[in-house]
C-alpha atoms as a PDB file:
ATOM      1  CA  UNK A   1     101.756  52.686  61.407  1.00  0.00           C
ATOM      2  CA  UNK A   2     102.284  50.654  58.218  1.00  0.00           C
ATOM      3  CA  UNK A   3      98.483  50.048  57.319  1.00  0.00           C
ATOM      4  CA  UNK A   4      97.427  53.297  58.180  1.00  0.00           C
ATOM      5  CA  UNK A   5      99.594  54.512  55.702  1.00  0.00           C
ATOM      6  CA  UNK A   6      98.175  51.934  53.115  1.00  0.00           C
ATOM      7  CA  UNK A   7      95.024  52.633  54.143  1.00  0.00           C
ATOM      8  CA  UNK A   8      95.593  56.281  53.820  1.00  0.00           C
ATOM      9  CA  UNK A   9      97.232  55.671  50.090  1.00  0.00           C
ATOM     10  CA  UNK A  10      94.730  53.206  48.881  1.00  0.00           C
ATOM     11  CA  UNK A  11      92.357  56.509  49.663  1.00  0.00           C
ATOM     12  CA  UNK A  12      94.406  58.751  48.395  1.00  0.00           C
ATOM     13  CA  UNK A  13      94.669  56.801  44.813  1.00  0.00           C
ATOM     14  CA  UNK A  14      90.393  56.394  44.765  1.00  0.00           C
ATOM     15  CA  UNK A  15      90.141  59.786  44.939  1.00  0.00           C
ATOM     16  CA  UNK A  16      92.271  60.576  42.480  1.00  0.00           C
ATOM     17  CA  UNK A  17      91.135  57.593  40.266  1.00  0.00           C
ATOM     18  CA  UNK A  18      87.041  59.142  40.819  1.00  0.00           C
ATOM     19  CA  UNK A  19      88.706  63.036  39.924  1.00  0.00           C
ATOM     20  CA  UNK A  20      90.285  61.588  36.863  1.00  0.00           C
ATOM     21  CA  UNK A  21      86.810  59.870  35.693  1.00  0.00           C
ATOM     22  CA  UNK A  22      85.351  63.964  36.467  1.00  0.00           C
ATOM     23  CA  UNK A  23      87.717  64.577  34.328  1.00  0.00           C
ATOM     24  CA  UNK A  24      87.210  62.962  31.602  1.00  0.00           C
ATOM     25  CA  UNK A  25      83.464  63.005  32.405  1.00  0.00           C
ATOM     26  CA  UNK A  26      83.218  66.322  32.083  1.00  0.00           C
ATOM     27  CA  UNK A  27      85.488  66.730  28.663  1.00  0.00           C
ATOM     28  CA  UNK A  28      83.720  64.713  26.514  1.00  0.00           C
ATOM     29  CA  UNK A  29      80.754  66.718  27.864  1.00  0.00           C
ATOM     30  CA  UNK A  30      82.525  69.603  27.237  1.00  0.00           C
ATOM     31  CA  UNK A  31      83.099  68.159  23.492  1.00  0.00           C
ATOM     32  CA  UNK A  32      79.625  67.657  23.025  1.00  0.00           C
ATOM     33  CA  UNK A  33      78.496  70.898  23.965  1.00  0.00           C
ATOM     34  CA  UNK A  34      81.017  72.535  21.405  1.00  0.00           C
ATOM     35  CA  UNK A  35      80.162  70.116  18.775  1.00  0.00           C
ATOM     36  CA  UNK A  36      76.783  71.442  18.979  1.00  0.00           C
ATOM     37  CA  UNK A  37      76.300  74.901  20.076  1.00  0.00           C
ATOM     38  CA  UNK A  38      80.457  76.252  18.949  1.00  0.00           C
ATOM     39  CA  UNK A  39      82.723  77.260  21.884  1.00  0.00           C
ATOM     40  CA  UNK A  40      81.369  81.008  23.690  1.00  0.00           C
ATOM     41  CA  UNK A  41      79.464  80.056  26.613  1.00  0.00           C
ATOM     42  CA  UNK A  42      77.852  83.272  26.605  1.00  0.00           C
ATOM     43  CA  UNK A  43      75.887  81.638  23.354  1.00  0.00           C
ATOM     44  CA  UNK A  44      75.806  78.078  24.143  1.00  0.00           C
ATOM     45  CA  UNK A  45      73.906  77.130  27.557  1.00  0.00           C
ATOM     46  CA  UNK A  46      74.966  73.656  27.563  1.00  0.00           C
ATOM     47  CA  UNK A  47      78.711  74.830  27.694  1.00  0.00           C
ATOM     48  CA  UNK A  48      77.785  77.184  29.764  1.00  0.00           C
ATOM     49  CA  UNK A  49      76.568  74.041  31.968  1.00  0.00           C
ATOM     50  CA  UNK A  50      79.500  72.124  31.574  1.00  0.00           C
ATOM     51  CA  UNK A  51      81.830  74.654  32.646  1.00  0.00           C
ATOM     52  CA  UNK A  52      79.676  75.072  36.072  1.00  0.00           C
ATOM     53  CA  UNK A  53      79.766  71.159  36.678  1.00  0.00           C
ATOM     54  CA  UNK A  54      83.464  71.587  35.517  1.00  0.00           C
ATOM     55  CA  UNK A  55      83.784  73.680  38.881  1.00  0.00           C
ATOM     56  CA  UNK A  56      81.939  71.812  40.875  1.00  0.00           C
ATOM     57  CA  UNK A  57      84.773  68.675  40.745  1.00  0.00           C
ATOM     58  CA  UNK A  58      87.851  71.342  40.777  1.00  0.00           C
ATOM     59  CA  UNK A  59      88.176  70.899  37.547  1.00  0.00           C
ATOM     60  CA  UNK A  60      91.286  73.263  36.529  1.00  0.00           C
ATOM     61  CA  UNK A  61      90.360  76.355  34.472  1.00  0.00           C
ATOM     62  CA  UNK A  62      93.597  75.756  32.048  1.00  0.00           C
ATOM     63  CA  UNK A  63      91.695  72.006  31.794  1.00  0.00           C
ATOM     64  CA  UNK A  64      88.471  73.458  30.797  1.00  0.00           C
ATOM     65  CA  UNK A  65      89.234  76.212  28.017  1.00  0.00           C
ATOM     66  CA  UNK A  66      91.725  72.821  26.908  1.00  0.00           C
ATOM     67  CA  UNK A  67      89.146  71.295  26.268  1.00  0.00           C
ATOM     68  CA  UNK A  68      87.034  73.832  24.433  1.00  0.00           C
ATOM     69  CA  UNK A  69      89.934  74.159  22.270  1.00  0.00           C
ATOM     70  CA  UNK A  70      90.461  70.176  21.373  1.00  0.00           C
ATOM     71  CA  UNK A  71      86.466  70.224  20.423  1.00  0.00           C
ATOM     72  CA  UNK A  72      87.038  72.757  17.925  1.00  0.00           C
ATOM     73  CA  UNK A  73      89.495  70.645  16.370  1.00  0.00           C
ATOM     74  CA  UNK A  74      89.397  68.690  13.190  1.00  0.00           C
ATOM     75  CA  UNK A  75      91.086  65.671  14.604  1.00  0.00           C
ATOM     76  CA  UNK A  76      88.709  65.685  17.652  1.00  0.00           C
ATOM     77  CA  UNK A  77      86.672  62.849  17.524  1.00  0.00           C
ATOM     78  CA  UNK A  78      82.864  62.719  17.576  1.00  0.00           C
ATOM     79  CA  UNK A  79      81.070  61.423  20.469  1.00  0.00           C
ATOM     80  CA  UNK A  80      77.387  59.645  20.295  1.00  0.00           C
ATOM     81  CA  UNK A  81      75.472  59.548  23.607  1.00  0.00           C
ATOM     82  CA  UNK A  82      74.256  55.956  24.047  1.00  0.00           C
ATOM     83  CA  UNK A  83      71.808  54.580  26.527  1.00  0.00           C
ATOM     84  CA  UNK A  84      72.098  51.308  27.481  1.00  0.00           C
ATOM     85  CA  UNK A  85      69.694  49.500  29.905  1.00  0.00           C
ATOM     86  CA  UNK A  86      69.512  46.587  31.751  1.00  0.00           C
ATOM     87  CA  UNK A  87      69.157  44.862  35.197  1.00  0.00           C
ATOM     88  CA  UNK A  88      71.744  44.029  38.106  1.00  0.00           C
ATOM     89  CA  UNK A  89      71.402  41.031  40.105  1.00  0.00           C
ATOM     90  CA  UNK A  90      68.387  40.819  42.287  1.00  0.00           C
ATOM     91  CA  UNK A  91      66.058  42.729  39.773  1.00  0.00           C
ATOM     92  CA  UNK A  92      67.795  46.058  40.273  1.00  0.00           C
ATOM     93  CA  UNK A  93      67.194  48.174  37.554  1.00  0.00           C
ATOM     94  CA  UNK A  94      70.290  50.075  35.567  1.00  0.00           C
ATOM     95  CA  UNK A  95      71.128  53.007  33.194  1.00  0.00           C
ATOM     96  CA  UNK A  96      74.093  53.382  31.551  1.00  0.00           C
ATOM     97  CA  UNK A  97      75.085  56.842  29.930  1.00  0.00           C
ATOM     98  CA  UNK A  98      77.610  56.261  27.489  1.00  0.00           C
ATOM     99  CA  UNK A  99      79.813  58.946  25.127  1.00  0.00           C
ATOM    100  CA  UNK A 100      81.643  56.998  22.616  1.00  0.00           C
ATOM    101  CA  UNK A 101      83.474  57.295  19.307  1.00  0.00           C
ATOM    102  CA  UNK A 102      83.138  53.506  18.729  1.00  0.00           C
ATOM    103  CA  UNK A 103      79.856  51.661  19.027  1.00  0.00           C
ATOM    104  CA  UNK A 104      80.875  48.187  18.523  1.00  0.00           C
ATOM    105  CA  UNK A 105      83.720  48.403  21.083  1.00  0.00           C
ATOM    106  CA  UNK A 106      81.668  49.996  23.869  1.00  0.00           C
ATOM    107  CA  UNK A 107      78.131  47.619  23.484  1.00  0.00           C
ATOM    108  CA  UNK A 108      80.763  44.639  23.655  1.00  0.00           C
ATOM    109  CA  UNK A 109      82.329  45.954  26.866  1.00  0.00           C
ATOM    110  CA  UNK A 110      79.024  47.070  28.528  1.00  0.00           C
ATOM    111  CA  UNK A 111      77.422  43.647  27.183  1.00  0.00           C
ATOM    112  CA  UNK A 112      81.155  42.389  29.053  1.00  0.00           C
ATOM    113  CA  UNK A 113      80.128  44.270  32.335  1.00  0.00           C
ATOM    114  CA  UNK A 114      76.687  42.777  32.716  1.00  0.00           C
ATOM    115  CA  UNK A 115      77.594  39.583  32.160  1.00  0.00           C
ATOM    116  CA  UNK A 116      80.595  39.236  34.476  1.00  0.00           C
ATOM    117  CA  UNK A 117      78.686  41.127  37.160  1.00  0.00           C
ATOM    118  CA  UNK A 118      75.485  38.472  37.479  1.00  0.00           C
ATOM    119  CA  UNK A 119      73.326  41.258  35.362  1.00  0.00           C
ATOM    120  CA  UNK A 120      71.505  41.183  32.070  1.00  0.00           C
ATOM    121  CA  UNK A 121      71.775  43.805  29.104  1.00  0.00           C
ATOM    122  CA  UNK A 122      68.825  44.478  27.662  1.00  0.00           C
ATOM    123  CA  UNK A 123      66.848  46.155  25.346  1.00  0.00           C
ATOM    124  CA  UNK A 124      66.170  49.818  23.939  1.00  0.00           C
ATOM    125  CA  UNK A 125      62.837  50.843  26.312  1.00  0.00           C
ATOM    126  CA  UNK A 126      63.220  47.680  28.612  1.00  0.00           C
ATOM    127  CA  UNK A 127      64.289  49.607  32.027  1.00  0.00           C
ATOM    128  CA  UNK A 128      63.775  53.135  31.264  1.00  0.00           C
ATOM    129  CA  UNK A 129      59.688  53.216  31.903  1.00  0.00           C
ATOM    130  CA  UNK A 130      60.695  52.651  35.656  1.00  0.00           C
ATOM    131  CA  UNK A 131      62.513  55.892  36.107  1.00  0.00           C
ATOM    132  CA  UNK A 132      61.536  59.576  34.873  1.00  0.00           C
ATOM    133  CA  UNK A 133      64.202  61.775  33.269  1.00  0.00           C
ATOM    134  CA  UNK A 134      64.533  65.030  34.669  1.00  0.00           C
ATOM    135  CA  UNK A 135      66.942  68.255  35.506  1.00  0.00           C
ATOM    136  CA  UNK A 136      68.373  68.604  38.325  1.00  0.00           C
ATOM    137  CA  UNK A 137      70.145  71.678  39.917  1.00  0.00           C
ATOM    138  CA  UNK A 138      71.966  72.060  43.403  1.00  0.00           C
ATOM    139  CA  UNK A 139      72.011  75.528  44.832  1.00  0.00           C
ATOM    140  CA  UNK A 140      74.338  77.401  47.504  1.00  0.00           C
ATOM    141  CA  UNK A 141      71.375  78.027  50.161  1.00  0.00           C
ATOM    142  CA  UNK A 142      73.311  80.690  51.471  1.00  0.00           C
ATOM    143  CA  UNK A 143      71.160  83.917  50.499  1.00  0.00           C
ATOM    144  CA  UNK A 144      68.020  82.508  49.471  1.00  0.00           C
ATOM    145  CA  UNK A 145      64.948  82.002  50.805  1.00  0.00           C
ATOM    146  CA  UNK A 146      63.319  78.956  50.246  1.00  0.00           C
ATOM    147  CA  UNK A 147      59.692  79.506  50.463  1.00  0.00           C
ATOM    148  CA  UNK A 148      59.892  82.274  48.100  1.00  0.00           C
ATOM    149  CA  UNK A 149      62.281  80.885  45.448  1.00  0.00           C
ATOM    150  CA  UNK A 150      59.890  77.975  45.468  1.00  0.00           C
ATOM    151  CA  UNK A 151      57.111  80.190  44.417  1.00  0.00           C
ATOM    152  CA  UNK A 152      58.970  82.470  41.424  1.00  0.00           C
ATOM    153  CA  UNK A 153      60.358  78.884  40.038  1.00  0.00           C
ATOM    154  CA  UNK A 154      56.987  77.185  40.105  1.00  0.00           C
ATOM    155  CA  UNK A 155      56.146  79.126  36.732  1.00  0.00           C
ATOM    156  CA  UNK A 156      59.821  77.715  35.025  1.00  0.00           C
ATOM    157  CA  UNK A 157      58.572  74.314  35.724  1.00  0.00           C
ATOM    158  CA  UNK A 158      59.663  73.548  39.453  1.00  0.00           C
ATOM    159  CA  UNK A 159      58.685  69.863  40.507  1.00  0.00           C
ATOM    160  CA  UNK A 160      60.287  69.613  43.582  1.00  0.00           C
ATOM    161  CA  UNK A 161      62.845  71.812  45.897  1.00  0.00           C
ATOM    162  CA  UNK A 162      64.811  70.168  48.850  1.00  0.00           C
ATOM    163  CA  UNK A 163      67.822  69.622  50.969  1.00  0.00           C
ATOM    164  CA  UNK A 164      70.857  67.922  50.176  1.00  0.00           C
ATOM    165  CA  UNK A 165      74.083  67.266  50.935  1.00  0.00           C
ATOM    166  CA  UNK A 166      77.281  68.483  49.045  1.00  0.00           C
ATOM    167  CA  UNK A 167      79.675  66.102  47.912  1.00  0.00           C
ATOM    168  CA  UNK A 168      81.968  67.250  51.082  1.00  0.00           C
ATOM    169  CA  UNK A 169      78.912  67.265  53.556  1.00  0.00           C
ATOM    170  CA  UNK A 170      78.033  70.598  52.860  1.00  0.00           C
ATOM    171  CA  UNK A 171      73.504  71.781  52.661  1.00  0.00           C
ATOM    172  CA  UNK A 172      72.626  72.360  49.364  1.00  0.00           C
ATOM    173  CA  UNK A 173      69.228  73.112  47.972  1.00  0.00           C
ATOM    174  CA  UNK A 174      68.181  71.086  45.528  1.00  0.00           C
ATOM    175  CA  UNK A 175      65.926  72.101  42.338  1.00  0.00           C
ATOM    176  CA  UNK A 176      64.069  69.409  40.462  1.00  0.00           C
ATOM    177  CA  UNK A 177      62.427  69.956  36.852  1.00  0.00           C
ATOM    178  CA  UNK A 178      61.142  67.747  34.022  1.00  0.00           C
ATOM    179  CA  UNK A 179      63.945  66.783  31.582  1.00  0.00           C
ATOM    180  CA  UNK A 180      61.558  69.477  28.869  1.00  0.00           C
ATOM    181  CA  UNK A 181      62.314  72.619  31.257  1.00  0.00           C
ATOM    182  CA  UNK A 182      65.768  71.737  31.995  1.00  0.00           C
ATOM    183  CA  UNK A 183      66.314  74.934  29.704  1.00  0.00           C
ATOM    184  CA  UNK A 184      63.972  76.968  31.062  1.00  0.00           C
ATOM    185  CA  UNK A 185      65.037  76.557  34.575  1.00  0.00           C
ATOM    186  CA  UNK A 186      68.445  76.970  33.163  1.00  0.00           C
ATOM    187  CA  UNK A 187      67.414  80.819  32.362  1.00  0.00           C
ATOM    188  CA  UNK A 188      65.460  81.416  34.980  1.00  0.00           C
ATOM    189  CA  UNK A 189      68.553  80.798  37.581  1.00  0.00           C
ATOM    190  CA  UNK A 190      70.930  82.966  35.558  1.00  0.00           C
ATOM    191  CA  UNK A 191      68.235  85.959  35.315  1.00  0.00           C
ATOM    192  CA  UNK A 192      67.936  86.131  38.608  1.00  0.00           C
ATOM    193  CA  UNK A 193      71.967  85.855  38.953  1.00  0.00           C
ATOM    194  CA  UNK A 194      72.047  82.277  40.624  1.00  0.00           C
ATOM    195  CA  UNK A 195      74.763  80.229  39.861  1.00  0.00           C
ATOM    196  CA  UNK A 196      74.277  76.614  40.317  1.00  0.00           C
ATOM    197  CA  UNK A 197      77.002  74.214  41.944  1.00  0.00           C
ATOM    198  CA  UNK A 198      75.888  71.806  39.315  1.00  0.00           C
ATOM    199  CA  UNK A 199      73.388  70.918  36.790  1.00  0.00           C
ATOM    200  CA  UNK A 200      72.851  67.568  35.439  1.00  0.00           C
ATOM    201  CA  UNK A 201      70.177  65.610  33.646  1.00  0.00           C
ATOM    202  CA  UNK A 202      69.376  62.390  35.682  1.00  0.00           C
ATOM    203  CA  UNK A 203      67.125  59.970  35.634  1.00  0.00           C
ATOM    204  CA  UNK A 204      65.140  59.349  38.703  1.00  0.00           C
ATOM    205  CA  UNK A 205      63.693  55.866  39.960  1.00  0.00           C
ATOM    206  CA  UNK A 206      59.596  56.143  39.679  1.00  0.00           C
ATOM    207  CA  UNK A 207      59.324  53.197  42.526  1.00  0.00           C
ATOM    208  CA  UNK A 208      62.759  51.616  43.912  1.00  0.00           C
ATOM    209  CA  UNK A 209      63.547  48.054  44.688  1.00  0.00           C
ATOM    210  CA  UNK A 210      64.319  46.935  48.237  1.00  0.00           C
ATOM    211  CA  UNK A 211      67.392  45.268  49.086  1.00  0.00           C
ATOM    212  CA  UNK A 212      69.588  43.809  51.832  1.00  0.00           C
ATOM    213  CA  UNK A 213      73.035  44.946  52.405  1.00  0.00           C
ATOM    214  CA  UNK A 214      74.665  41.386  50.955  1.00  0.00           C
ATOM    215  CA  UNK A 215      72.462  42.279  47.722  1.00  0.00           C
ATOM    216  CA  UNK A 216      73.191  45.811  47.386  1.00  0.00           C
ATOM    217  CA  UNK A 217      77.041  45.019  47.645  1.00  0.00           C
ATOM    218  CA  UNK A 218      76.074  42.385  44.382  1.00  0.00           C
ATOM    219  CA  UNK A 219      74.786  45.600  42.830  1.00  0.00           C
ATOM    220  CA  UNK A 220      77.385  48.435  43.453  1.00  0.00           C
ATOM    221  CA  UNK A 221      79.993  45.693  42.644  1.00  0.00           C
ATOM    222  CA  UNK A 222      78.526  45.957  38.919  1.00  0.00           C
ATOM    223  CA  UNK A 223      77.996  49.672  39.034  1.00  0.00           C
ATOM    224  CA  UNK A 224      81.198  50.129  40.147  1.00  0.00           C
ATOM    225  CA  UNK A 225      82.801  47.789  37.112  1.00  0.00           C
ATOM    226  CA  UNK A 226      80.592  50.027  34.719  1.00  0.00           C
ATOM    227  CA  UNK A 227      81.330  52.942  36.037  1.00  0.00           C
ATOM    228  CA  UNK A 228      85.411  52.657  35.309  1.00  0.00           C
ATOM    229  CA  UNK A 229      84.899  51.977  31.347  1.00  0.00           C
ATOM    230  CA  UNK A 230      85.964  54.905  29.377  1.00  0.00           C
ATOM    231  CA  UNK A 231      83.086  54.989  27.414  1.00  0.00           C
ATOM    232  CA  UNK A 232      80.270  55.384  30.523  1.00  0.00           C
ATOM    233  CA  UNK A 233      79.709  58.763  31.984  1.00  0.00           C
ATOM    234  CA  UNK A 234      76.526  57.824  34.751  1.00  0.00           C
ATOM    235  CA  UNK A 235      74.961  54.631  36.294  1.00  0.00           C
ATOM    236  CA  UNK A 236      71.508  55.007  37.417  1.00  0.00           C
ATOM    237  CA  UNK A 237      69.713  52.531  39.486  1.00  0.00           C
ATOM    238  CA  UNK A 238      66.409  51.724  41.384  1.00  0.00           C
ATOM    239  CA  UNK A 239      67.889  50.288  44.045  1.00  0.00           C
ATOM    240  CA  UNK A 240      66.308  51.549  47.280  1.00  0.00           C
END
């Protein structure tokens, strides 16, 4: 009875340790977005965006317009989006989103990760030409039909529509674009009153690199260390 319980808590404390990272994933996002575009959604699409991924991890409303209001602070600090690139061990490739306030400290603790995790940082351009950055949107399929939403979002710049699965096992659709017609898929959902569950820019692996379970253990061991700095909001990898 004892280690189920631990076994039950240790869960219990990931998932709140991965809804925390959402969290604060999703707020610097949020700070960006204001930064840039001020704080009415109905006049900023990347808030607008935020505030649907926001949802999509149970973020708390209270949490969100929080949020909005520390952006539009003076004291709020200023966040540059950094991407850092590199490969894991066994020639798995890896991007590293970052949002930080303080270069120096967050290229010595990626430079940190890498190194402790058997990988190698390297440079601007080095990694990136193996994966293709584009926008990605997951749809409720309840309500739509598939073959014809295909056809009215081939003009917005559809590359690919397919099944998924939800983060709680749930079908989703899901709506690939190039990262240039992120916006204009963007609009096209919301004119024809879809709301996405999320929508994300990622960065998709042109050709992947095969692995063996021993190996890919090497490699989410790193991702995983990357993944719980402050500064890093995504990992990408070609690991197939």
């Amino acid at each position: 009875m004892g280690r189920i319980f631990e076994v039950r808590k240790a869960t219990m404390f990931a998932r709140w340790d991965r809804m925390a990272k959402q969290f604060t994933r999703i707020g610097k996002e949020i700070a960006i977005a204001v930064k840039a575009g001020g704080p009415d959604p109905a006049t900023n699409p990347a808030l607008r965006r935020c505030i649907q991924n926001a949802k999509s991890v149970n973020m708390p409303k209270d949490r969100v317009e929080a949020a909005i209001k520390r952006a539009m602070g003076k004291e709020m600090e200023s966040y540059d989006e950094i991407l850092y690139e590199g490969y894991a061990p066994h020639g798995v490739a890896l991007l590293v989103e970052t949002a930080t306030d303080n270069h120096v400290r967050t290229v010595a603790n990626i430079k940190s990760h890498f190194n402790k995790g058997g990988g190698t940082l390297g440079n601007s351009g080095s990694v990136s030409f193996q994966f293709k950055k584009m926008g990605v949107f997951k749809l409720k399929p309840e309500g739509l039909n598939t073959e014809e939403l295909e056809l009215e979002l081939i003009d917005h710049g559809l590359e690919e529509l397919g099944d998924g699965t939800g983060e709680n096992g749930e079908p989703i659709l899901v709506v690939r674009v190039a990262f240039n017609d992120f916006g204009n898929m963007q609009k096209a959902l919301e004119e024809k009153n879809i709301t996405p569950i999320s929508s994300e820019v990622e960065w998709i692996p042109v050709t992947t690199v095969p692995v063996t379970d021993a190996e890919a253990e090497d490699v989410s061991k790193l991702i995983e260390r990357l993944e719980q700095d402050d500064d890093v909001q995504k990992v990408f990898h070609n690991m197939g």
